[in-house]
N, C-alpha and C. Protein backbone atom coordinates (compact mmCIF):
# COMPACT_ATOMS: atom_id res chain seq x y z
N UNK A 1 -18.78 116.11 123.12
CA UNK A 1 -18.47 117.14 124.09
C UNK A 1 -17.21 117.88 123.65
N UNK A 2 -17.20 119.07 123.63
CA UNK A 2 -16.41 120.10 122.91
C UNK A 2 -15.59 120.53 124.46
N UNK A 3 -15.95 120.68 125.04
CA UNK A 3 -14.84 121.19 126.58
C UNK A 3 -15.69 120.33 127.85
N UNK A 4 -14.48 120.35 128.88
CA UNK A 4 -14.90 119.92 130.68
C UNK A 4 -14.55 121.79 131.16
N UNK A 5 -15.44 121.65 131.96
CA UNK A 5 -15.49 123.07 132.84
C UNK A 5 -15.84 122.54 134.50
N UNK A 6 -14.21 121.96 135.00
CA UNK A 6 -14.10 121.46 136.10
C UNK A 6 -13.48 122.72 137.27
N UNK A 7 -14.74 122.67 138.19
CA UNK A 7 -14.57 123.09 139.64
C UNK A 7 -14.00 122.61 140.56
N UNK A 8 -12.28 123.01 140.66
CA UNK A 8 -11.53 122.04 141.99
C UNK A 8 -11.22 122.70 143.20
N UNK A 9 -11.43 121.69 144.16
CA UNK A 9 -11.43 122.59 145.44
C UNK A 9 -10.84 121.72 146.36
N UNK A 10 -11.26 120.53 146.15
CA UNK A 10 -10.57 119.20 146.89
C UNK A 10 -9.49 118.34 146.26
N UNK A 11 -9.03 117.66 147.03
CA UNK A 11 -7.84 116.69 146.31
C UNK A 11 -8.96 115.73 145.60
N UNK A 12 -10.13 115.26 146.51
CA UNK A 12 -11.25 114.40 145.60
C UNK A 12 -11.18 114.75 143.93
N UNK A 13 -11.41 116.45 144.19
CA UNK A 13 -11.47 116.63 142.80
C UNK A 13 -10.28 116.84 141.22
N UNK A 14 -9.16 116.40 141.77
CA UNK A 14 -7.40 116.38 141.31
C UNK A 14 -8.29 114.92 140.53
N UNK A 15 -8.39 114.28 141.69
CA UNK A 15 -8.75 112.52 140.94
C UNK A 15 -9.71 112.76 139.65
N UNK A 16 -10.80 112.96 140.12
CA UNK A 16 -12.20 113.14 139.40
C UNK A 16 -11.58 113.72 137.83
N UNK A 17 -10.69 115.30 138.03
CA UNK A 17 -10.41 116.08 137.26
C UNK A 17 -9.44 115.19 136.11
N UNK A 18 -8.39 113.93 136.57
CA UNK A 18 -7.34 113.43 135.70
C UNK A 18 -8.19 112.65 134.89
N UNK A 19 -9.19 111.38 135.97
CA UNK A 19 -9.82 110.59 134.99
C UNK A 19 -10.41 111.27 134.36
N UNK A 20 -11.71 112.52 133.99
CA UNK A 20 -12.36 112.85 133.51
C UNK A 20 -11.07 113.59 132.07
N UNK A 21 -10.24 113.92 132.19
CA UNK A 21 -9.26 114.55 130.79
C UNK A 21 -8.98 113.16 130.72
N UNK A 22 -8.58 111.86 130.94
CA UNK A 22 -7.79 111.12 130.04
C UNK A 22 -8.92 110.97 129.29
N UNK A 23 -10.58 110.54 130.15
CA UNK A 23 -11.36 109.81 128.95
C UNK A 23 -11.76 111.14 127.76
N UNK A 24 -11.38 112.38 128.23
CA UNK A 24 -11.86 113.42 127.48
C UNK A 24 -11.05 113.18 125.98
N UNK A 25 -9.83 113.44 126.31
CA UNK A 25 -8.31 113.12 125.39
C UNK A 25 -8.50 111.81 124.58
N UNK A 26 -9.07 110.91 125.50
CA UNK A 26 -8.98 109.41 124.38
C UNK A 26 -9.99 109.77 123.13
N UNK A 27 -10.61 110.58 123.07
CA UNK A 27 -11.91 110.60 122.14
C UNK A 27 -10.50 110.96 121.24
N UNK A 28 -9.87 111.41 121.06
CA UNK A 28 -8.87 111.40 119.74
C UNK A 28 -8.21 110.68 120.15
N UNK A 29 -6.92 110.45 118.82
CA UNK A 29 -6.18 109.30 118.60
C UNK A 29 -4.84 109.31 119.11
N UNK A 30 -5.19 109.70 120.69
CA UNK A 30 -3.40 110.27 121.18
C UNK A 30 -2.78 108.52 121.89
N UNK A 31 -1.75 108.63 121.50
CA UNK A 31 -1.26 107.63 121.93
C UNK A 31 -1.15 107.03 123.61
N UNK A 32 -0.53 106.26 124.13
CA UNK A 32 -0.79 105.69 125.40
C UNK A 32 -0.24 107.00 126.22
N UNK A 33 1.42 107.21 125.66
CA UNK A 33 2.18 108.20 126.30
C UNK A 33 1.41 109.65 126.66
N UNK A 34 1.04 109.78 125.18
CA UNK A 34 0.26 111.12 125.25
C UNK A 34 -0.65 110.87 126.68
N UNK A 35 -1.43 110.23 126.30
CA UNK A 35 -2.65 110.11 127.21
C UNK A 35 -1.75 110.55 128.87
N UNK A 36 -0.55 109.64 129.26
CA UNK A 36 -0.35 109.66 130.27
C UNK A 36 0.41 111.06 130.82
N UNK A 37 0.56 112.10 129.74
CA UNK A 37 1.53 113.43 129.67
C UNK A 37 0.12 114.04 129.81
N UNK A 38 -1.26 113.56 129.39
CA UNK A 38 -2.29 114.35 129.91
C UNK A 38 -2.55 114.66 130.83
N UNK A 39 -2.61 113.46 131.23
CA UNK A 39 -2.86 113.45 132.84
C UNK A 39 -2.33 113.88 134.06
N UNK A 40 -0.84 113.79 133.55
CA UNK A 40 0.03 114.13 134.54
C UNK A 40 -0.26 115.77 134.62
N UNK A 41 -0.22 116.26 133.40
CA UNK A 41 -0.38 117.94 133.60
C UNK A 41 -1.59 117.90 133.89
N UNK A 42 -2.93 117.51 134.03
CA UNK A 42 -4.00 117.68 134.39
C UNK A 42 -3.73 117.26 136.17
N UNK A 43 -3.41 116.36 136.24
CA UNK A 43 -3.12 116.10 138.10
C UNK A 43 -2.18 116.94 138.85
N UNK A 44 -1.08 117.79 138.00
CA UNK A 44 0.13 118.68 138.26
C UNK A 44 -0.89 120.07 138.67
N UNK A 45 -2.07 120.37 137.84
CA UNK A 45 -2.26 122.20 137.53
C UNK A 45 -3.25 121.62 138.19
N UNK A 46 -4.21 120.67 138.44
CA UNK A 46 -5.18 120.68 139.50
C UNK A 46 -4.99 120.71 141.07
N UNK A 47 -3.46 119.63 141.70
CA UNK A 47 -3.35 119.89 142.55
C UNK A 47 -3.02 121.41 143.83
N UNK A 48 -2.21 121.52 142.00
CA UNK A 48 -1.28 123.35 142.44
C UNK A 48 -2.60 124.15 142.81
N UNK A 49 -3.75 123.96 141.98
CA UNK A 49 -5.24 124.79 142.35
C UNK A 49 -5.68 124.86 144.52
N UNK A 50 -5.41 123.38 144.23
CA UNK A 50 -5.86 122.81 145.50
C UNK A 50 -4.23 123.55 146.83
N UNK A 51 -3.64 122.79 146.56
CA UNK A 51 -2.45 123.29 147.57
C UNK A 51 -2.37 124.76 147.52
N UNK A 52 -2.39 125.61 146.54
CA UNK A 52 -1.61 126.93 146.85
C UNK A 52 -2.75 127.99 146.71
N UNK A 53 -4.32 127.87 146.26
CA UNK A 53 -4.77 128.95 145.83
C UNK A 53 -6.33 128.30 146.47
N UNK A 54 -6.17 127.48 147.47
CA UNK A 54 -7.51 126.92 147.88
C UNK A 54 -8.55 126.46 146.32
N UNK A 55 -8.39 125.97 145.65
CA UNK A 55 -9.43 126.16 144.36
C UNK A 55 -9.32 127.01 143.33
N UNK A 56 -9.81 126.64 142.43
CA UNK A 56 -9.97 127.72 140.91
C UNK A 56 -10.69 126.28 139.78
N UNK A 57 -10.37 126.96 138.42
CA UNK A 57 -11.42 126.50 137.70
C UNK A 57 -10.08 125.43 136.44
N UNK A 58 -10.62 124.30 136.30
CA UNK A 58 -9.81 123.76 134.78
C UNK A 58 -10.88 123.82 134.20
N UNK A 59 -10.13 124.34 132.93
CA UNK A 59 -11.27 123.75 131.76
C UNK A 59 -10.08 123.28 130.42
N UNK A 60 -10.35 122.14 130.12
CA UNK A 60 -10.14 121.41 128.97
C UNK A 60 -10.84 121.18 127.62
N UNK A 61 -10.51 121.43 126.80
CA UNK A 61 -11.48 121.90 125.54
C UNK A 61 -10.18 120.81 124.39
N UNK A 62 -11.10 120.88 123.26
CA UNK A 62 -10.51 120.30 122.03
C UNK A 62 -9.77 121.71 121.22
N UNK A 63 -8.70 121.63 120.51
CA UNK A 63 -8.39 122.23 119.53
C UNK A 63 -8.21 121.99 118.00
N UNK A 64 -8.01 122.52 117.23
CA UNK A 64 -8.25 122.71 115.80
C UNK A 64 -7.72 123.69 115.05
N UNK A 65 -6.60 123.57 114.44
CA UNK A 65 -5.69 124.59 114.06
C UNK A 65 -4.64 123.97 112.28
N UNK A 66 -4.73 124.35 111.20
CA UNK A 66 -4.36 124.11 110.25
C UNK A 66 -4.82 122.40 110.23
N UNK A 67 -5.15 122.00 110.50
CA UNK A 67 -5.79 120.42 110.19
C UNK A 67 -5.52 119.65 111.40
N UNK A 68 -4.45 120.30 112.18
CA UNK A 68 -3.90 119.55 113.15
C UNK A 68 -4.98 119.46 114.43
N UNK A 69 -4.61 118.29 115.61
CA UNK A 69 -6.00 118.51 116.40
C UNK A 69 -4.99 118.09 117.78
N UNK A 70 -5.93 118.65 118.92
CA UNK A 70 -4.98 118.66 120.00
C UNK A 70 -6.50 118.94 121.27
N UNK A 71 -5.65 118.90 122.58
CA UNK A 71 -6.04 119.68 123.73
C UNK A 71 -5.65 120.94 124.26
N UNK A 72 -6.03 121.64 124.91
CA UNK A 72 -6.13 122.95 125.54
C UNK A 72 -6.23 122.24 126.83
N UNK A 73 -5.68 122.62 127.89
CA UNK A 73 -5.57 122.64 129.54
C UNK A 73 -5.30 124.57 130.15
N UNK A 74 -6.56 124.66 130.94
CA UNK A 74 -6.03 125.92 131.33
C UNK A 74 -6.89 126.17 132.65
N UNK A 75 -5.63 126.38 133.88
CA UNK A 75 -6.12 126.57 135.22
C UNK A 75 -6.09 127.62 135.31
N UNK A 76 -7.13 128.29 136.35
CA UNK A 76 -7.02 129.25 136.48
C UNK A 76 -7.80 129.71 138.12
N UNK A 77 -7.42 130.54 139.19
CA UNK A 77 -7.48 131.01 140.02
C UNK A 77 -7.43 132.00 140.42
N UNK A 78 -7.85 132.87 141.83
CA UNK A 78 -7.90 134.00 142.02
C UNK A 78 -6.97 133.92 143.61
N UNK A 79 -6.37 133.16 143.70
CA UNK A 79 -5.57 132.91 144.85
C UNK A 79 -4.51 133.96 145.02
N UNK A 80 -3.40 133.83 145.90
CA UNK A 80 -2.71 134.48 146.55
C UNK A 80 -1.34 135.04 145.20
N UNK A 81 -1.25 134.09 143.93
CA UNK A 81 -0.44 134.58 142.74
C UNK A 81 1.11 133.80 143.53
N UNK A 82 1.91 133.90 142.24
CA UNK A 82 3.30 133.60 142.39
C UNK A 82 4.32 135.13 141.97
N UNK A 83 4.46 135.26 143.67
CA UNK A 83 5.50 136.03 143.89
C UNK A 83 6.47 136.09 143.09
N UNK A 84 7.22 134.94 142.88
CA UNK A 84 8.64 134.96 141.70
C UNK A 84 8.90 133.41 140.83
N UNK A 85 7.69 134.26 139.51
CA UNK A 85 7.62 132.85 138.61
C UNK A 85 9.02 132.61 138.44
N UNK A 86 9.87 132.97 138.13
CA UNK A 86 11.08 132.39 137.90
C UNK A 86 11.40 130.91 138.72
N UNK A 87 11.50 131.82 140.22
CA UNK A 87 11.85 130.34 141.30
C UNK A 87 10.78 129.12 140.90
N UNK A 88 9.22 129.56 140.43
CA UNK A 88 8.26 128.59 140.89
C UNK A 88 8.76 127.26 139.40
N UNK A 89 9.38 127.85 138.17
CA UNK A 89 9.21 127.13 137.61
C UNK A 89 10.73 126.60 137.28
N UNK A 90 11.39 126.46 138.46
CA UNK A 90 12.44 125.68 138.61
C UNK A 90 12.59 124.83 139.47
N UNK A 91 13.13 123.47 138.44
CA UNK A 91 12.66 121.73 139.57
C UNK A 91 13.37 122.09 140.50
N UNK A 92 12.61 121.20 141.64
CA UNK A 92 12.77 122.00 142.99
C UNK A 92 12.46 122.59 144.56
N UNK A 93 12.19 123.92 143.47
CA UNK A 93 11.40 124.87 144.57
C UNK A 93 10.12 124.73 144.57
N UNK A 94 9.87 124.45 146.01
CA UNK A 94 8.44 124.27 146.09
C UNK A 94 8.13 125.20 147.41
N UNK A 95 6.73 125.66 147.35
CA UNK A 95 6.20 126.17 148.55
C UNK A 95 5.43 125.65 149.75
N UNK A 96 5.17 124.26 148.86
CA UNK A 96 4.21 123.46 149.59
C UNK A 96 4.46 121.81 150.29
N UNK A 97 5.98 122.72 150.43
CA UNK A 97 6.88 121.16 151.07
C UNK A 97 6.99 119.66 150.21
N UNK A 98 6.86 119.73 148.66
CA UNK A 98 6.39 118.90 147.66
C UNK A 98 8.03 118.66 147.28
N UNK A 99 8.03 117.92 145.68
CA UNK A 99 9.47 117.97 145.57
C UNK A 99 9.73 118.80 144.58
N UNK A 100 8.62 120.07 144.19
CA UNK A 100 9.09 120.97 143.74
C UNK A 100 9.12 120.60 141.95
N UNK A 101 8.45 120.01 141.30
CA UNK A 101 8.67 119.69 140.44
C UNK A 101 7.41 119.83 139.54
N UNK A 102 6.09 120.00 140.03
CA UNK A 102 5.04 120.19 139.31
C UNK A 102 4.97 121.12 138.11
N UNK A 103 5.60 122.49 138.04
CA UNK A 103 4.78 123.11 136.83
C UNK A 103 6.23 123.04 135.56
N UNK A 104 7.36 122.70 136.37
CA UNK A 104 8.33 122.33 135.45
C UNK A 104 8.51 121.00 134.34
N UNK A 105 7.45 119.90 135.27
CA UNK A 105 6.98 118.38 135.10
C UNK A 105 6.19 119.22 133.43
N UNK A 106 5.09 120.06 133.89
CA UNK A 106 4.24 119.92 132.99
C UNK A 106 4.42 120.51 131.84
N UNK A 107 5.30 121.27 131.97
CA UNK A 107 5.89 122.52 131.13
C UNK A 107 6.92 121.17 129.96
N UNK A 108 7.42 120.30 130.41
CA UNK A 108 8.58 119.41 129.88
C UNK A 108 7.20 118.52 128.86
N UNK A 109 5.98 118.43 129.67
CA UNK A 109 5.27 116.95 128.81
C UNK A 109 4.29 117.88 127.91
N UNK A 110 4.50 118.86 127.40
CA UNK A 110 3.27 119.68 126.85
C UNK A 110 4.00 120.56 125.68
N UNK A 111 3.29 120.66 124.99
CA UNK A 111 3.59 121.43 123.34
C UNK A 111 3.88 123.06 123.58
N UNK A 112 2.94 123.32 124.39
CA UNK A 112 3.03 124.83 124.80
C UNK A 112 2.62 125.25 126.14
N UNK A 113 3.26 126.04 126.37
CA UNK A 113 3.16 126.48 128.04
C UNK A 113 3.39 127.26 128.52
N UNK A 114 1.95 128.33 128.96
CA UNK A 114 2.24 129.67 129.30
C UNK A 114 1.38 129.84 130.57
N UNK A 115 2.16 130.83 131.04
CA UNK A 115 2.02 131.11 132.31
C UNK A 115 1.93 132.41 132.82
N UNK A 116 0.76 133.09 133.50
CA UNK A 116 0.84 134.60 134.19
C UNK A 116 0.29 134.10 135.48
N UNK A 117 0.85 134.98 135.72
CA UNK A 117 0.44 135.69 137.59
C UNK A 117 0.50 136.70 138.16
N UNK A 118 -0.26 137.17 139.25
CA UNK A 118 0.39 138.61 140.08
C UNK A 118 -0.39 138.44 141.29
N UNK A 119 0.68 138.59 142.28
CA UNK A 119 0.30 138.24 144.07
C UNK A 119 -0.66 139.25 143.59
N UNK A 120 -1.51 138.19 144.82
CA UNK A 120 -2.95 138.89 145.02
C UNK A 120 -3.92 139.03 144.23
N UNK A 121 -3.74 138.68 142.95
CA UNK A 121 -4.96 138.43 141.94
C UNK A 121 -5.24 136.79 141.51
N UNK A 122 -4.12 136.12 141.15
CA UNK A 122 -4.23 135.12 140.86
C UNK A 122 -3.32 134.48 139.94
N UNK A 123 -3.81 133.71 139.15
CA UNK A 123 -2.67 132.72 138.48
C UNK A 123 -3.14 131.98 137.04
N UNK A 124 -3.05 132.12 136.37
CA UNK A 124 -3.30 131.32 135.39
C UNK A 124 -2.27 131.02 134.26
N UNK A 125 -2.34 129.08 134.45
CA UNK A 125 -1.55 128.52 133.79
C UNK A 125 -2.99 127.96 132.00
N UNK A 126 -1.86 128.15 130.92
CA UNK A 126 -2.35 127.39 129.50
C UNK A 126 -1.50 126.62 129.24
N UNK A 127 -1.94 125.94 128.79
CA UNK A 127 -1.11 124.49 127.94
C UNK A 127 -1.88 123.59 126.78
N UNK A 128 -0.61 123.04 125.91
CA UNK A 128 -1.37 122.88 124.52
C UNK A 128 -0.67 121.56 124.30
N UNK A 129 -1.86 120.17 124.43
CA UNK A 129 -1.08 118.92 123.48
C UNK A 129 -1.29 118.19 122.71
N UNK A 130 -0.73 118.27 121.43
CA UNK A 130 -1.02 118.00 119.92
C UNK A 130 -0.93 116.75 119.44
N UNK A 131 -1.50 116.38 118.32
CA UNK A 131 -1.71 114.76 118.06
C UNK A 131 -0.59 115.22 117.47
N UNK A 132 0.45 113.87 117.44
CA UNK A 132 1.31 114.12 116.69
C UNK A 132 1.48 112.75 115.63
């Protein structure tokens, strides 16, 4: 299996969505840590789907780049957008009475990490983590 093309809408599906990337991720040779920096950004960008934008889509895919091999994580939604990425991606501030720490969490355990938005269209977070 080359990608997951997960539909989240429920917190049910945050769960469903972490186990289904760790066993995705174990098919390569990422270490324990890795595995658990997967997950965490996979349970971080699924919940944010669920709390702030009612739902949107992950999809997790394999990568392949100069010999090197990795994951792709990328949420994406058509929700209400982040007013002022700045605030959102400082530990912290949260909108959803949380401790404010989710996309900064994931941004710290991940190789690469990019981020757009615009109120009223939506949101989409990428992220990249590499065998090392």
């Amino acid at each position: 299996m080359q990608a997951l093309d997960l539909s989240i809408r429920h917190l049910d599906d945050v769960v469903m969505a972490r186990q289904q990337a760790k066993q995705f991720a174990a098919r390569l040779p990422f270490s324990v840590e890795d595995l658990a920096r997967i997950e965490l950004a996979v349970a971080e960008l699924a919940s944010n789907l669920v709390k702030h934008a009612r739902g949107g889509k992950l999809l997790i895919s394999r990568l392949e780049k100069d010999g090197r091999r990795g994951v792709a994580i990328v949420a994406s939604d058509k929700g209400p957008g982040i007013a002022n990425l700045g605030d959102a991606m400082r530990d912290g501030f949260s909108t959803a009475g949380s401790f404010g720490d989710g996309l900064g969490a994931v941004r710290e355990h991940v190789d690469r990490f990019d981020i757009w938005s615009e109120p009223g269209v939506g949101t989409r977070v990428e992220v990249e983590k590499w065998l090392t």
